[in-house]
C-alpha atoms as a PDB file:
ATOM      1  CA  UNK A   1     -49.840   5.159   5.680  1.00  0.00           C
ATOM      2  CA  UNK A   2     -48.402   7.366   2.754  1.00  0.00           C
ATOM      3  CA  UNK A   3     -45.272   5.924   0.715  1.00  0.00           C
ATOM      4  CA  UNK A   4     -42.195   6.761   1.784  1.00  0.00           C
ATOM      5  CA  UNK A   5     -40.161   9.870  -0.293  1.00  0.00           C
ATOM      6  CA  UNK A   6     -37.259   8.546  -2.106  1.00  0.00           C
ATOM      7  CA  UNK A   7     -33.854   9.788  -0.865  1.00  0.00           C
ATOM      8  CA  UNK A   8     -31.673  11.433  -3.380  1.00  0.00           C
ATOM      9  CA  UNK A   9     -28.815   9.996  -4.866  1.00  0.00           C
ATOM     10  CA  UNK A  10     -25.993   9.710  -2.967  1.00  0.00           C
ATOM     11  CA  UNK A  11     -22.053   9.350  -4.197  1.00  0.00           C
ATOM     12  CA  UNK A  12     -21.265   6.227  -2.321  1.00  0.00           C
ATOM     13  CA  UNK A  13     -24.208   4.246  -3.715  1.00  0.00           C
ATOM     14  CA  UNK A  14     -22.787   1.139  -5.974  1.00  0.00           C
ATOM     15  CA  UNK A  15     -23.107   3.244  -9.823  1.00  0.00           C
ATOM     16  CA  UNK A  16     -20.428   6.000  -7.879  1.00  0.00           C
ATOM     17  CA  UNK A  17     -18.510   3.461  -5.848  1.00  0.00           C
ATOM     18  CA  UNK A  18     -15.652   1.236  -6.584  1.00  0.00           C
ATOM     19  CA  UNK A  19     -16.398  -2.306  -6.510  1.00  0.00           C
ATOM     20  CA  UNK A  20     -14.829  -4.230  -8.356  1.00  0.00           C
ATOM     21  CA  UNK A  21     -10.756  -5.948  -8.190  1.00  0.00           C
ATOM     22  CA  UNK A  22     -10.584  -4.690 -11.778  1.00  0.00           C
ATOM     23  CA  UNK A  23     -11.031  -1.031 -10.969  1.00  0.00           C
ATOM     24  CA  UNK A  24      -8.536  -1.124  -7.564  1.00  0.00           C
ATOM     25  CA  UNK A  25      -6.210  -2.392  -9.657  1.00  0.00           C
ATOM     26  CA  UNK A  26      -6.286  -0.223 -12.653  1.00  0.00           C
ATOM     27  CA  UNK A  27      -5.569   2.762 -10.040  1.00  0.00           C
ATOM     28  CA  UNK A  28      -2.485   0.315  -8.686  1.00  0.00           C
ATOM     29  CA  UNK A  29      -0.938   0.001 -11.724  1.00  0.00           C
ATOM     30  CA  UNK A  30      -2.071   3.577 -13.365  1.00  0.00           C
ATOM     31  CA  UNK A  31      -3.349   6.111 -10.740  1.00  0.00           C
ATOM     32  CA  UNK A  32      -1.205   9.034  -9.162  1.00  0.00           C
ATOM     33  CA  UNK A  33      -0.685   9.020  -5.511  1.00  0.00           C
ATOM     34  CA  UNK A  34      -0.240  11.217  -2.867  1.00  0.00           C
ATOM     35  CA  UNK A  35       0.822  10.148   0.706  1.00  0.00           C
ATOM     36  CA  UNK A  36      -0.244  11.838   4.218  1.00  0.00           C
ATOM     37  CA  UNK A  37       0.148  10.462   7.488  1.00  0.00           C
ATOM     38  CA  UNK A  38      -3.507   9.484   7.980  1.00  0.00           C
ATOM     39  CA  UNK A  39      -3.723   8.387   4.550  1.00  0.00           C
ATOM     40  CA  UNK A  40      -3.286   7.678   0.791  1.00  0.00           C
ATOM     41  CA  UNK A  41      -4.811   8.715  -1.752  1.00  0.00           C
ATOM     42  CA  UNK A  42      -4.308   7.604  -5.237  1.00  0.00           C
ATOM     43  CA  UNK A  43      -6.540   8.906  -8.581  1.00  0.00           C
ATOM     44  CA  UNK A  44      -6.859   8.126 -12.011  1.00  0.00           C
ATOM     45  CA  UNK A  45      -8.972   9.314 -14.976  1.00  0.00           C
ATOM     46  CA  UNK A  46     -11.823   6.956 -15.631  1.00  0.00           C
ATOM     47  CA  UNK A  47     -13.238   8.674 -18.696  1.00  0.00           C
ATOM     48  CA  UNK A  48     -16.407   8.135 -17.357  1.00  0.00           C
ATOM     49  CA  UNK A  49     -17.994  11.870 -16.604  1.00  0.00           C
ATOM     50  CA  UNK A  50     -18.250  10.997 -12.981  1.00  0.00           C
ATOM     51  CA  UNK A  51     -16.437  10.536  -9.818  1.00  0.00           C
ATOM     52  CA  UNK A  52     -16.213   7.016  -8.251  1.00  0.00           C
ATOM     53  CA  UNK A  53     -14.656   6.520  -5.027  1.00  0.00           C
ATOM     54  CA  UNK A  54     -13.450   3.560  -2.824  1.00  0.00           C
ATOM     55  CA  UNK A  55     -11.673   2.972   0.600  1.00  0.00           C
ATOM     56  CA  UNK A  56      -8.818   0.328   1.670  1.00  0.00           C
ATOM     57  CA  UNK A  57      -9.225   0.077   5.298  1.00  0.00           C
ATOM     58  CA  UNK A  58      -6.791  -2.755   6.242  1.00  0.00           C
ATOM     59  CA  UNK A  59      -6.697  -5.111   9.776  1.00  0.00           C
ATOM     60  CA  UNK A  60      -3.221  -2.931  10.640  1.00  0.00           C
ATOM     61  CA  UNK A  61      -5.888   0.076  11.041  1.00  0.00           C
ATOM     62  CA  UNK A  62      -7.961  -2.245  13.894  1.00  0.00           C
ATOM     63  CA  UNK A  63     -10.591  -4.155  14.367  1.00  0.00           C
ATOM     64  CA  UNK A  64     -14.083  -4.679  12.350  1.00  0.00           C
ATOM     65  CA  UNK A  65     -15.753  -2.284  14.257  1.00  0.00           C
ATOM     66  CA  UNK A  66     -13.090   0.339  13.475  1.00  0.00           C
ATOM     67  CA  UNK A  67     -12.581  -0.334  10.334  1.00  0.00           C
ATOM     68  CA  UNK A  68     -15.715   0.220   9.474  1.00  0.00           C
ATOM     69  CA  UNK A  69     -15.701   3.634  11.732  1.00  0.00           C
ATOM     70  CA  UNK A  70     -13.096   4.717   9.167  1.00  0.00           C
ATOM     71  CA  UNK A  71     -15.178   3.598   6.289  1.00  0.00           C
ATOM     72  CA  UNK A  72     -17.957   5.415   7.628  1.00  0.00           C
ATOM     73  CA  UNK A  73     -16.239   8.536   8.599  1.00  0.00           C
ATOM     74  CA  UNK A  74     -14.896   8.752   5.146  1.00  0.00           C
ATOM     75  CA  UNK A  75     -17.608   8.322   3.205  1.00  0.00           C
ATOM     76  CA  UNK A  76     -18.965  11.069   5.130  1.00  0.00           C
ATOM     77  CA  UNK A  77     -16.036  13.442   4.654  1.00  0.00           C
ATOM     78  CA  UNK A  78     -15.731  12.210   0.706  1.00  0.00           C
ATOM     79  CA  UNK A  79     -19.916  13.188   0.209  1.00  0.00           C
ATOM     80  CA  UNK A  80     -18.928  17.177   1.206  1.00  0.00           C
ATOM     81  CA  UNK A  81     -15.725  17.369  -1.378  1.00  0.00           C
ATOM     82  CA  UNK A  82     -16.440  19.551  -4.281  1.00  0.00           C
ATOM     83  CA  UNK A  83     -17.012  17.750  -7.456  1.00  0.00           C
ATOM     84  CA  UNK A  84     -14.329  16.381  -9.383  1.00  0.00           C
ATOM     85  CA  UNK A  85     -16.257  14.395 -12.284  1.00  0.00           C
ATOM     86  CA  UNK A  86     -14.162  12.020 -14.704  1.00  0.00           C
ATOM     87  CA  UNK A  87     -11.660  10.480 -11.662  1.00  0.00           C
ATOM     88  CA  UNK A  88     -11.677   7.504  -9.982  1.00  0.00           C
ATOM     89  CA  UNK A  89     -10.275   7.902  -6.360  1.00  0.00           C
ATOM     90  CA  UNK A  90      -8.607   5.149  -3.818  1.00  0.00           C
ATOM     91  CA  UNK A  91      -8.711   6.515  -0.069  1.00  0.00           C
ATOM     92  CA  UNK A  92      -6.112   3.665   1.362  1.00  0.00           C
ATOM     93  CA  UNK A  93      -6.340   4.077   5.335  1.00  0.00           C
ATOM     94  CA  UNK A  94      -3.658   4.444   7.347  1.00  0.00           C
ATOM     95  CA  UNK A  95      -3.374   3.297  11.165  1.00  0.00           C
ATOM     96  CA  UNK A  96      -3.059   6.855  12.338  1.00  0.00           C
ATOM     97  CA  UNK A  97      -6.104   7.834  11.160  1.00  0.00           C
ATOM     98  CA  UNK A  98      -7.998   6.125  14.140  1.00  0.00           C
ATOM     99  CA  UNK A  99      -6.457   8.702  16.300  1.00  0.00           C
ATOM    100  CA  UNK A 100      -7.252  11.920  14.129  1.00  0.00           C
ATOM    101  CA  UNK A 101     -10.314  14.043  14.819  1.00  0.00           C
ATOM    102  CA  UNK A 102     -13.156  14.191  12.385  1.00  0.00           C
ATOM    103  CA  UNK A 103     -11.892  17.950  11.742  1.00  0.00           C
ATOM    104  CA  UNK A 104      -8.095  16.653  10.823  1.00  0.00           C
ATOM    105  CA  UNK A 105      -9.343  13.935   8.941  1.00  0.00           C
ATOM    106  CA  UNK A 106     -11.550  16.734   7.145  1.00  0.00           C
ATOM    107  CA  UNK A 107      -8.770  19.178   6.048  1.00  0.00           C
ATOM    108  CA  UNK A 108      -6.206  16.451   5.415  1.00  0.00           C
ATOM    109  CA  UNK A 109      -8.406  14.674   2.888  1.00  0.00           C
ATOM    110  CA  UNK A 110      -9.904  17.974   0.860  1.00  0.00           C
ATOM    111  CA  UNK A 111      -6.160  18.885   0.973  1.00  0.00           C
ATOM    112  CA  UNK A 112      -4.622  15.687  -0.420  1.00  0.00           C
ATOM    113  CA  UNK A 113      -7.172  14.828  -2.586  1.00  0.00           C
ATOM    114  CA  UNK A 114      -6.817  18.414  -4.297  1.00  0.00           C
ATOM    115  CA  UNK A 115      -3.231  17.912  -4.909  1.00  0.00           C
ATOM    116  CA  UNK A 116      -3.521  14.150  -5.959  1.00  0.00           C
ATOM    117  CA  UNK A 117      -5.932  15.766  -8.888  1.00  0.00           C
ATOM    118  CA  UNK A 118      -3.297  18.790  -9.578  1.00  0.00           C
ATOM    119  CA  UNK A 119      -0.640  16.525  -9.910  1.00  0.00           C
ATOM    120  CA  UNK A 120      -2.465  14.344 -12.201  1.00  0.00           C
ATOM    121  CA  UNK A 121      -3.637  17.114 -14.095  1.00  0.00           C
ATOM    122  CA  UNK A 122      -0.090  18.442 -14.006  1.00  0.00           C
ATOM    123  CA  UNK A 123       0.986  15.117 -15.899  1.00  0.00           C
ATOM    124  CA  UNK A 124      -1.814  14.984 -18.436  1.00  0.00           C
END
């Protein structure tokens, strides 16, 4: 049996991910958010030369097989955004999202994350 190919690196594995309390609340206390119906999204510089995202998918949203339907979903979405090295970004869920069609959740979440990084870069 040959050995298996390695898969390429992909954005949501643990070195491009945020993990730990430290780095959630860092973005709390010094990120720049920007609201939208299905969700938040808050972003911060992390001086770091890469992007780093994580996702806040609370019990209000539904159940643990939803929750992590959301999770999944927006992983997804967040692996076909054009790159935006040196930020750290905080997708927080919202309840309405469940509802929302892959495509919605698409276009809302290219859309608010560009603006969450032109308003940051606005107050740089």
């Amino acid at each position: 049996m040959p050995p298996a190919a390695s898969a390429p690196a992909r954005p949501d594995t643990p070195a491009e991910s945020l993990r730990r309390r430290a780095d959630f609340d860092a973005l709390a206390r010094q990120g720049r958010a920007r609201r939208h119906r299905l969700f938040t999204v808050r972003v911060r510089r992390n001086g770091q030369g890469r992007v780093r995202y994580g996702f806040a998918v609370s019990r209000r949203v539904g159940g643990a097989v939803v929750r992590n339907r959301v999770r999944r979903r927006l992983r997804a979405l967040v692996r076909a955004l054009p790159p935006c090295d040196g930020f750290d970004v905080l997708v927080a869920a919202h309840p309405a999202i469940t509802e929302a069609s892959f495509d919605d959740v698409q276009q809302a979440l290219s859309a608010t994350v560009a603006g969450a990084l032109e308003r940051l870069d606005g107050q740089a």
